[in-house]
PDB file of N, CA and C in Angstrom:
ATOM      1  N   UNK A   1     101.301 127.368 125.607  1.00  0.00           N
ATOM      2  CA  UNK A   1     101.787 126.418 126.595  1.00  0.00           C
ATOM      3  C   UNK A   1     101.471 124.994 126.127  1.00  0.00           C
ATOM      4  N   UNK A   2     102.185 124.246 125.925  1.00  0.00           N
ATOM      5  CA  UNK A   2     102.184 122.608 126.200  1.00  0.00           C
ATOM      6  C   UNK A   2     101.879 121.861 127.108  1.00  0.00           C
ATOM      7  N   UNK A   3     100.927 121.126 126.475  1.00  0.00           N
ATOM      8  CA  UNK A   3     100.127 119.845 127.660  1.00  0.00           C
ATOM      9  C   UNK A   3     100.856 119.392 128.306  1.00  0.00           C
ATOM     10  N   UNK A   4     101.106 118.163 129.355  1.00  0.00           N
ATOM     11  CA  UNK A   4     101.592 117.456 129.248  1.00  0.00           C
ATOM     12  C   UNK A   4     100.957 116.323 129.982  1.00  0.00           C
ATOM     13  N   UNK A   5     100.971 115.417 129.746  1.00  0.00           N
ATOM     14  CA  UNK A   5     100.581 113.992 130.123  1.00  0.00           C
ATOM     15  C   UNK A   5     101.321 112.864 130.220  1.00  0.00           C
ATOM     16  N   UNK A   6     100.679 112.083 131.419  1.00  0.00           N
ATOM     17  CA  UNK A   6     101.210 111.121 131.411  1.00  0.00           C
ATOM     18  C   UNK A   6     100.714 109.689 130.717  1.00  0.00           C
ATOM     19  N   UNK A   7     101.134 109.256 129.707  1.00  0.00           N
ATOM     20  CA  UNK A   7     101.023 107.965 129.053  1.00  0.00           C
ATOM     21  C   UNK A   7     101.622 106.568 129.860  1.00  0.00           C
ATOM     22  N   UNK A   8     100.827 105.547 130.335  1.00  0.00           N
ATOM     23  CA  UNK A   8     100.998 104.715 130.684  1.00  0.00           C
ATOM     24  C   UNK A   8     101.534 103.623 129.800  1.00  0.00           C
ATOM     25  N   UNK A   9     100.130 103.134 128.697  1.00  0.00           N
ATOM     26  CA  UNK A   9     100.425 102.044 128.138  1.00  0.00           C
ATOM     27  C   UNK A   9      99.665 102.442 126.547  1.00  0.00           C
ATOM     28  N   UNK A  10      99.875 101.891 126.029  1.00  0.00           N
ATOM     29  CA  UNK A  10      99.758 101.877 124.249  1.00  0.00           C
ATOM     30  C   UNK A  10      99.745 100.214 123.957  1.00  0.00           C
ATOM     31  N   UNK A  11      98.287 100.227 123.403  1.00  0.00           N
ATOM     32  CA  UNK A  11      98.292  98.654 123.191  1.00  0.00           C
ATOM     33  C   UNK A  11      97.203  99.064 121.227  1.00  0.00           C
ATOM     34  N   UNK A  12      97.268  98.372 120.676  1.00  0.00           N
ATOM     35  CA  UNK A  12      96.591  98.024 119.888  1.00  0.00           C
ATOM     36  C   UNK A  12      95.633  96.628 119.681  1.00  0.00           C
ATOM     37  N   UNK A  13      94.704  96.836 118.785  1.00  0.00           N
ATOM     38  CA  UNK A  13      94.043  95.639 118.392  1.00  0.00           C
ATOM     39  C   UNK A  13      92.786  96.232 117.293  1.00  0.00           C
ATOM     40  N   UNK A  14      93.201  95.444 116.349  1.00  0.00           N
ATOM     41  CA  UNK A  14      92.541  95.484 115.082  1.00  0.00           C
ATOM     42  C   UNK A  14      92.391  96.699 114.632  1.00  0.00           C
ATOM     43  N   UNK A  15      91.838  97.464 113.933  1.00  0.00           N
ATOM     44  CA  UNK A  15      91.809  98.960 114.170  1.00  0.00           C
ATOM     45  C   UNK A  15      91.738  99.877 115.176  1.00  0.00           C
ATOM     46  N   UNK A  16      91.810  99.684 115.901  1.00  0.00           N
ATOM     47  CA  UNK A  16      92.066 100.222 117.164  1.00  0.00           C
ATOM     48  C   UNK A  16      93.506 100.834 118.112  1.00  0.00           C
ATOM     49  N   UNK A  17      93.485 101.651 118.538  1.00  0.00           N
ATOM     50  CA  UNK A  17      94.402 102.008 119.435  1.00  0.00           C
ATOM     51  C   UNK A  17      93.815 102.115 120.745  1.00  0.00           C
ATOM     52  N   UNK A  18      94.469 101.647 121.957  1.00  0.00           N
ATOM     53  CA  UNK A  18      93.991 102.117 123.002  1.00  0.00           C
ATOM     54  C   UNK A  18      95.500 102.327 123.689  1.00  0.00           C
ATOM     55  N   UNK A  19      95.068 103.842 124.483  1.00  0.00           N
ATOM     56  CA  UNK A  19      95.819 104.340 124.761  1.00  0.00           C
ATOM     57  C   UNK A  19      95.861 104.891 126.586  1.00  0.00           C
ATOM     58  N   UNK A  20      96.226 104.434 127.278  1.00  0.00           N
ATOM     59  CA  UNK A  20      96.387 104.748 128.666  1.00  0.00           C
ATOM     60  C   UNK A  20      96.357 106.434 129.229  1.00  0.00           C
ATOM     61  N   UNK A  21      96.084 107.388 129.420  1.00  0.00           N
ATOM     62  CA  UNK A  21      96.781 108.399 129.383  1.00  0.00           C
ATOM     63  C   UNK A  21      96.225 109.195 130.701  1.00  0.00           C
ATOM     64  N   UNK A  22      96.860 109.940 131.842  1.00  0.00           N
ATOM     65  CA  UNK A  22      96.255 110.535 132.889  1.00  0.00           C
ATOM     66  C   UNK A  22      95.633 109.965 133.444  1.00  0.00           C
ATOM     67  N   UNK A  23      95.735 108.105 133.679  1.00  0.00           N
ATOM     68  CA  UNK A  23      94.574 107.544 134.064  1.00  0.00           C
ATOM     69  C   UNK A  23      93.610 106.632 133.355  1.00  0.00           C
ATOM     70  N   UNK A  24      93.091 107.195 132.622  1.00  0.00           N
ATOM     71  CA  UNK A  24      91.596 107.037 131.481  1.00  0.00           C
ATOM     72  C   UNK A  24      92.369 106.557 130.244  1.00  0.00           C
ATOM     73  N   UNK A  25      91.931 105.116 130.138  1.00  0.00           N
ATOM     74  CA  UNK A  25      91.958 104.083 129.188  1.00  0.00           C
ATOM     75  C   UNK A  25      91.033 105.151 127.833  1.00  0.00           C
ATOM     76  N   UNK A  26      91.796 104.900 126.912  1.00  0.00           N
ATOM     77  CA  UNK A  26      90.763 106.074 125.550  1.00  0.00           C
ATOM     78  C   UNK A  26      91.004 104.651 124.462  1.00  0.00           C
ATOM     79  N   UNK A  27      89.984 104.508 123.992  1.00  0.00           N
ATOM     80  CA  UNK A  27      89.825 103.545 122.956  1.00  0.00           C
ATOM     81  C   UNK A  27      89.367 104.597 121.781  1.00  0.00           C
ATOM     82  N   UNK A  28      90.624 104.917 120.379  1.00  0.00           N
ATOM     83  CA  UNK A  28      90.602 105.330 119.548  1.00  0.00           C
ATOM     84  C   UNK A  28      90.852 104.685 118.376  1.00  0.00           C
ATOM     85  N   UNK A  29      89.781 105.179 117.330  1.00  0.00           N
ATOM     86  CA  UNK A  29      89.939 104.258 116.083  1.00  0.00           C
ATOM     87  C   UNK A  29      90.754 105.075 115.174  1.00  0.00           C
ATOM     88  N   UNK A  30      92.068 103.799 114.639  1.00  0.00           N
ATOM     89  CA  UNK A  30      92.477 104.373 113.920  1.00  0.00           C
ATOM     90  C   UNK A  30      91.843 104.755 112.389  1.00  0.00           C
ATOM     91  N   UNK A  31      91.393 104.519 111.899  1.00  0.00           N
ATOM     92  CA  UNK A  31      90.679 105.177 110.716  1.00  0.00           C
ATOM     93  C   UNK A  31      90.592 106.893 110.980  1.00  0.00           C
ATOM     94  N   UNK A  32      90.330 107.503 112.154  1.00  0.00           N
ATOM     95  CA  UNK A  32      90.462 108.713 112.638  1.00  0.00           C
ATOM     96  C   UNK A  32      91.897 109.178 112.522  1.00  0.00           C
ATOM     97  N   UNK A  33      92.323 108.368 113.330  1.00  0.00           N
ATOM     98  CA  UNK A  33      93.375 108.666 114.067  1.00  0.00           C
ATOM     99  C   UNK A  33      94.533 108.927 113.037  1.00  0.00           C
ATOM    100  N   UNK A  34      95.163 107.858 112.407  1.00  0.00           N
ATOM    101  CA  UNK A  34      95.800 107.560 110.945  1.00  0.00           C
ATOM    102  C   UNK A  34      96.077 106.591 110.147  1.00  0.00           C
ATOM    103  N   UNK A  35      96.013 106.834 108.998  1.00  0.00           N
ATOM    104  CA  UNK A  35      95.462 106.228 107.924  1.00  0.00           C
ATOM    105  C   UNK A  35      97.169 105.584 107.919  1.00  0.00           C
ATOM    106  N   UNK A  36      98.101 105.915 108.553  1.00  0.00           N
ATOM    107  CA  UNK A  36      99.850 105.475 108.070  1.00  0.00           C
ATOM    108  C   UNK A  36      99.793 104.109 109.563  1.00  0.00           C
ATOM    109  N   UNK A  37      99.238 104.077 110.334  1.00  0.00           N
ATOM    110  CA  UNK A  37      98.847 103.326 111.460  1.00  0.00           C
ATOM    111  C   UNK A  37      97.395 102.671 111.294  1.00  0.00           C
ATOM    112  N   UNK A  38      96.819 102.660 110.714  1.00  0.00           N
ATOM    113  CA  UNK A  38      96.044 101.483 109.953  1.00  0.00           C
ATOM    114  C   UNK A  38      96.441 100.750 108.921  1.00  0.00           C
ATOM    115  N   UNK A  39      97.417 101.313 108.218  1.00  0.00           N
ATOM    116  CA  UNK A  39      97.653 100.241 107.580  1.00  0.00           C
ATOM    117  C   UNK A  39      99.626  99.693 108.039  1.00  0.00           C
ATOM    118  N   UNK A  40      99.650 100.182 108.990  1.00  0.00           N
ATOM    119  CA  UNK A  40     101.016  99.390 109.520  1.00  0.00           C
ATOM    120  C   UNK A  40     100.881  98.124 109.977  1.00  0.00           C
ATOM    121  N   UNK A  41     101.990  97.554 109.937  1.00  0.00           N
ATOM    122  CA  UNK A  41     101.749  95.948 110.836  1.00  0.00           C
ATOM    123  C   UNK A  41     102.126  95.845 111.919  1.00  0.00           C
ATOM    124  N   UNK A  42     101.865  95.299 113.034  1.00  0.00           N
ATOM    125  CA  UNK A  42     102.425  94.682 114.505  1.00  0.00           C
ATOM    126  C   UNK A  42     103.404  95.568 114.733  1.00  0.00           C
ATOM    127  N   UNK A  43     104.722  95.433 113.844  1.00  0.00           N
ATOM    128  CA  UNK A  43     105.886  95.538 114.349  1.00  0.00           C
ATOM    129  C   UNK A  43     105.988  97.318 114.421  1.00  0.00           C
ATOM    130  N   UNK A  44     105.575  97.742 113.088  1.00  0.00           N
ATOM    131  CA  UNK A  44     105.409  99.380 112.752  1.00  0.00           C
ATOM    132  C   UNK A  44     104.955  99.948 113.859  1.00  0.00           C
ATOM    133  N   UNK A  45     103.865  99.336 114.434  1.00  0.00           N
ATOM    134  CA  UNK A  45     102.988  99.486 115.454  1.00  0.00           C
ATOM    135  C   UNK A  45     103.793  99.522 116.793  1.00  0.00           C
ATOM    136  N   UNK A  46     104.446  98.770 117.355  1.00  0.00           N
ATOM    137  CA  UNK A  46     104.947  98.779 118.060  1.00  0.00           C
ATOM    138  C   UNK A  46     106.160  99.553 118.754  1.00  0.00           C
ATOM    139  N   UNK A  47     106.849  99.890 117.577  1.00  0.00           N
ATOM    140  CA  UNK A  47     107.978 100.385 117.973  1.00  0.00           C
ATOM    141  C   UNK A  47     107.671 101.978 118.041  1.00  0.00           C
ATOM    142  N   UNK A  48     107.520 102.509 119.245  1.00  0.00           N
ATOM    143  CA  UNK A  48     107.432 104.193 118.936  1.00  0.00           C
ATOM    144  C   UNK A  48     107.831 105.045 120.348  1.00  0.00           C
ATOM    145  N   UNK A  49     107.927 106.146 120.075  1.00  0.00           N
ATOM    146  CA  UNK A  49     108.353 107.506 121.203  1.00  0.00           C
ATOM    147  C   UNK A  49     107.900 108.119 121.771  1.00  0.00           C
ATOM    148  N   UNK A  50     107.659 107.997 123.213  1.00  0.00           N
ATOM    149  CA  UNK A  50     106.706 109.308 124.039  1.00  0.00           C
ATOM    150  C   UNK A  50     107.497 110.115 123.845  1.00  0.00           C
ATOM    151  N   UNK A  51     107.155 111.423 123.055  1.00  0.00           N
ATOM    152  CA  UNK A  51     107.615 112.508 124.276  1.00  0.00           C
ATOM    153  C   UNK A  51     107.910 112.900 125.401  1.00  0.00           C
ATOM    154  N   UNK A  52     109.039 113.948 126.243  1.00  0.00           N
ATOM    155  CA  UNK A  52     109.367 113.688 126.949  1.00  0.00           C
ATOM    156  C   UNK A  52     108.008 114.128 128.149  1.00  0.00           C
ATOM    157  N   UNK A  53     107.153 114.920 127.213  1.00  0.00           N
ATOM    158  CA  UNK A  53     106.090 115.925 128.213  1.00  0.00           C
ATOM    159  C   UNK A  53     104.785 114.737 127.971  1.00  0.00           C
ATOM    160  N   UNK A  54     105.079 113.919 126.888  1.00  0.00           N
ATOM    161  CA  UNK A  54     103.759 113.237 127.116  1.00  0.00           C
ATOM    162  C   UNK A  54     102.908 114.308 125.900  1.00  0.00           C
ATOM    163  N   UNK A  55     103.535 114.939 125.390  1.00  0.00           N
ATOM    164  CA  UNK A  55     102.565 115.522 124.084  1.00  0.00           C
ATOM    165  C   UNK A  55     102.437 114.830 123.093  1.00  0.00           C
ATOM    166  N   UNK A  56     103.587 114.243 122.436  1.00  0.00           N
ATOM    167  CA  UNK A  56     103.006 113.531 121.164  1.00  0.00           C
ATOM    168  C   UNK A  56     103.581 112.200 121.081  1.00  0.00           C
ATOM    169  N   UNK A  57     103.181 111.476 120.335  1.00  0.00           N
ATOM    170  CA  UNK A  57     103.904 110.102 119.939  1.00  0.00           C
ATOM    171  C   UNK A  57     104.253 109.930 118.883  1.00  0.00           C
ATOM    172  N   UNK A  58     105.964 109.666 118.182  1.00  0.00           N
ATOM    173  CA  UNK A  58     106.291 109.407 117.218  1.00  0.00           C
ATOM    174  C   UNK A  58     106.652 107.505 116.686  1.00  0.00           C
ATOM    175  N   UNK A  59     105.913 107.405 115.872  1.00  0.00           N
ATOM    176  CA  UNK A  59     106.398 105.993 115.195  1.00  0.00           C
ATOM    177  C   UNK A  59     107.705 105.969 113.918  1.00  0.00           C
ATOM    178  N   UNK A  60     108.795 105.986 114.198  1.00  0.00           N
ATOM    179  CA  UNK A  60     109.534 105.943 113.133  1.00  0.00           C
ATOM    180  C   UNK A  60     109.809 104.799 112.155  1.00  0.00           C
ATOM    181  N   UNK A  61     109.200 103.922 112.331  1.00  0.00           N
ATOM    182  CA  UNK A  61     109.526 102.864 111.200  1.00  0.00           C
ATOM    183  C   UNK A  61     108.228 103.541 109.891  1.00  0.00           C
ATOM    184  N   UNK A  62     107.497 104.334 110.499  1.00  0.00           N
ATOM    185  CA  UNK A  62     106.012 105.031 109.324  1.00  0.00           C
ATOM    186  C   UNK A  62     106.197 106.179 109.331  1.00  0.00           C
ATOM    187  N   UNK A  63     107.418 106.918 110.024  1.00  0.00           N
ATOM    188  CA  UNK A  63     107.393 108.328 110.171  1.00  0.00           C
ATOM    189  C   UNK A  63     106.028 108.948 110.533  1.00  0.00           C
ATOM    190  N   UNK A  64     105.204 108.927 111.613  1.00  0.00           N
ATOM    191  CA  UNK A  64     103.773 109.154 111.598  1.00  0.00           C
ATOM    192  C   UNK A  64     104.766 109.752 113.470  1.00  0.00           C
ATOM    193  N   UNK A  65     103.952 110.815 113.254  1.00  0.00           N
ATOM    194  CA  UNK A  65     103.657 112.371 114.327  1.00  0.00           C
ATOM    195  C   UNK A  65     102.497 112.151 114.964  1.00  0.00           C
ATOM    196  N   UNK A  66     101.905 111.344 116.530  1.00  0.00           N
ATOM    197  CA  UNK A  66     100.280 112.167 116.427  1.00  0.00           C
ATOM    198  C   UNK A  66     100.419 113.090 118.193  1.00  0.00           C
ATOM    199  N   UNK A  67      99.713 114.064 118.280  1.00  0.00           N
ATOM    200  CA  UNK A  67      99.735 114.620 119.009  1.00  0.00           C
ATOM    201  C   UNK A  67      98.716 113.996 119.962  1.00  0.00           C
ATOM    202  N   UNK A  68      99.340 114.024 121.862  1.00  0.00           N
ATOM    203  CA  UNK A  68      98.134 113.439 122.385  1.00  0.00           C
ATOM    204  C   UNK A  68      96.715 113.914 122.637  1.00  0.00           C
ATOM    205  N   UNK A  69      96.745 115.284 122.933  1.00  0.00           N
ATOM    206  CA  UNK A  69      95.466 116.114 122.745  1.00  0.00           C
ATOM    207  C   UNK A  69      94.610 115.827 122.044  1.00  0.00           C
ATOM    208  N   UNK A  70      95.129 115.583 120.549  1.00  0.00           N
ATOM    209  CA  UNK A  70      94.079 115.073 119.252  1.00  0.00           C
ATOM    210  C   UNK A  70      93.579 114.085 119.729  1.00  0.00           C
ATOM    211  N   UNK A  71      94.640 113.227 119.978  1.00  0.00           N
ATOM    212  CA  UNK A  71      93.724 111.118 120.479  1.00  0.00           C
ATOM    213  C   UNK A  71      92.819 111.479 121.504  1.00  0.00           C
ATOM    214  N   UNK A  72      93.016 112.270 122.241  1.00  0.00           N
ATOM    215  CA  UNK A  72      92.488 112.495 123.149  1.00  0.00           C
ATOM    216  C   UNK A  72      90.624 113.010 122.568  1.00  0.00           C
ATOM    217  N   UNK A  73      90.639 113.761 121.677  1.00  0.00           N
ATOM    218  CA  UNK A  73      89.391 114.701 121.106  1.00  0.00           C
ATOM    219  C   UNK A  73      88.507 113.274 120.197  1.00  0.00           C
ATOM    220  N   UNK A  74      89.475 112.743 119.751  1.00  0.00           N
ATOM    221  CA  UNK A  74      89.072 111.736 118.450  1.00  0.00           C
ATOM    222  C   UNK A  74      89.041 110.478 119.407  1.00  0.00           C
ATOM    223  N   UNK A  75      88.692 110.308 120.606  1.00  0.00           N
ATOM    224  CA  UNK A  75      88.228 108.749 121.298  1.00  0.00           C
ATOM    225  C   UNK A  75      86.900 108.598 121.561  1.00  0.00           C
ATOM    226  N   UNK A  76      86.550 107.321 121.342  1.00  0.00           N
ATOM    227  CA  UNK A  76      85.680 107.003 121.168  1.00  0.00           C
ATOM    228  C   UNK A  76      84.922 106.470 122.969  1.00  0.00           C
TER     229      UNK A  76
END
């Protein structure tokens, strides 16, 4: 069975992702998270896809997949 969640907001800053999700603000570092989103810029960063269930997030300008469960395990 598939999670699903609700994602609010997706913000970045400096290595960092913070990610809104069910509520609970999760401050995740990307160095964990991915190495194709640490080294993207602003814009890479910005542009990306909830799922429709809220399982994963795709960035297509880096082709980078992350599932939310994982961000979820890997926050700090």
């Amino acid at each position: 069975m598939i999670a699903t969640h609700k994602i609010e907001e997706l913000t970045f800053d400096n290595n960092y992702m913070f990610l809104k999700v069910d509520g609970k603000t999760l401050m995740i570092p990307l160095k964990k998270a991915s190495k194709k989103l640490l080294e993207a810029d602003d814009i890479q960063k910005g542009i990306y896809k909830i799922s429709a269930s809220g399982y994963g997030i795709h960035w297509p300008l880096i082709d980078e997949d992350l599932s939310v469960d994982n961000l979820i395990k890997i926050a700090e």
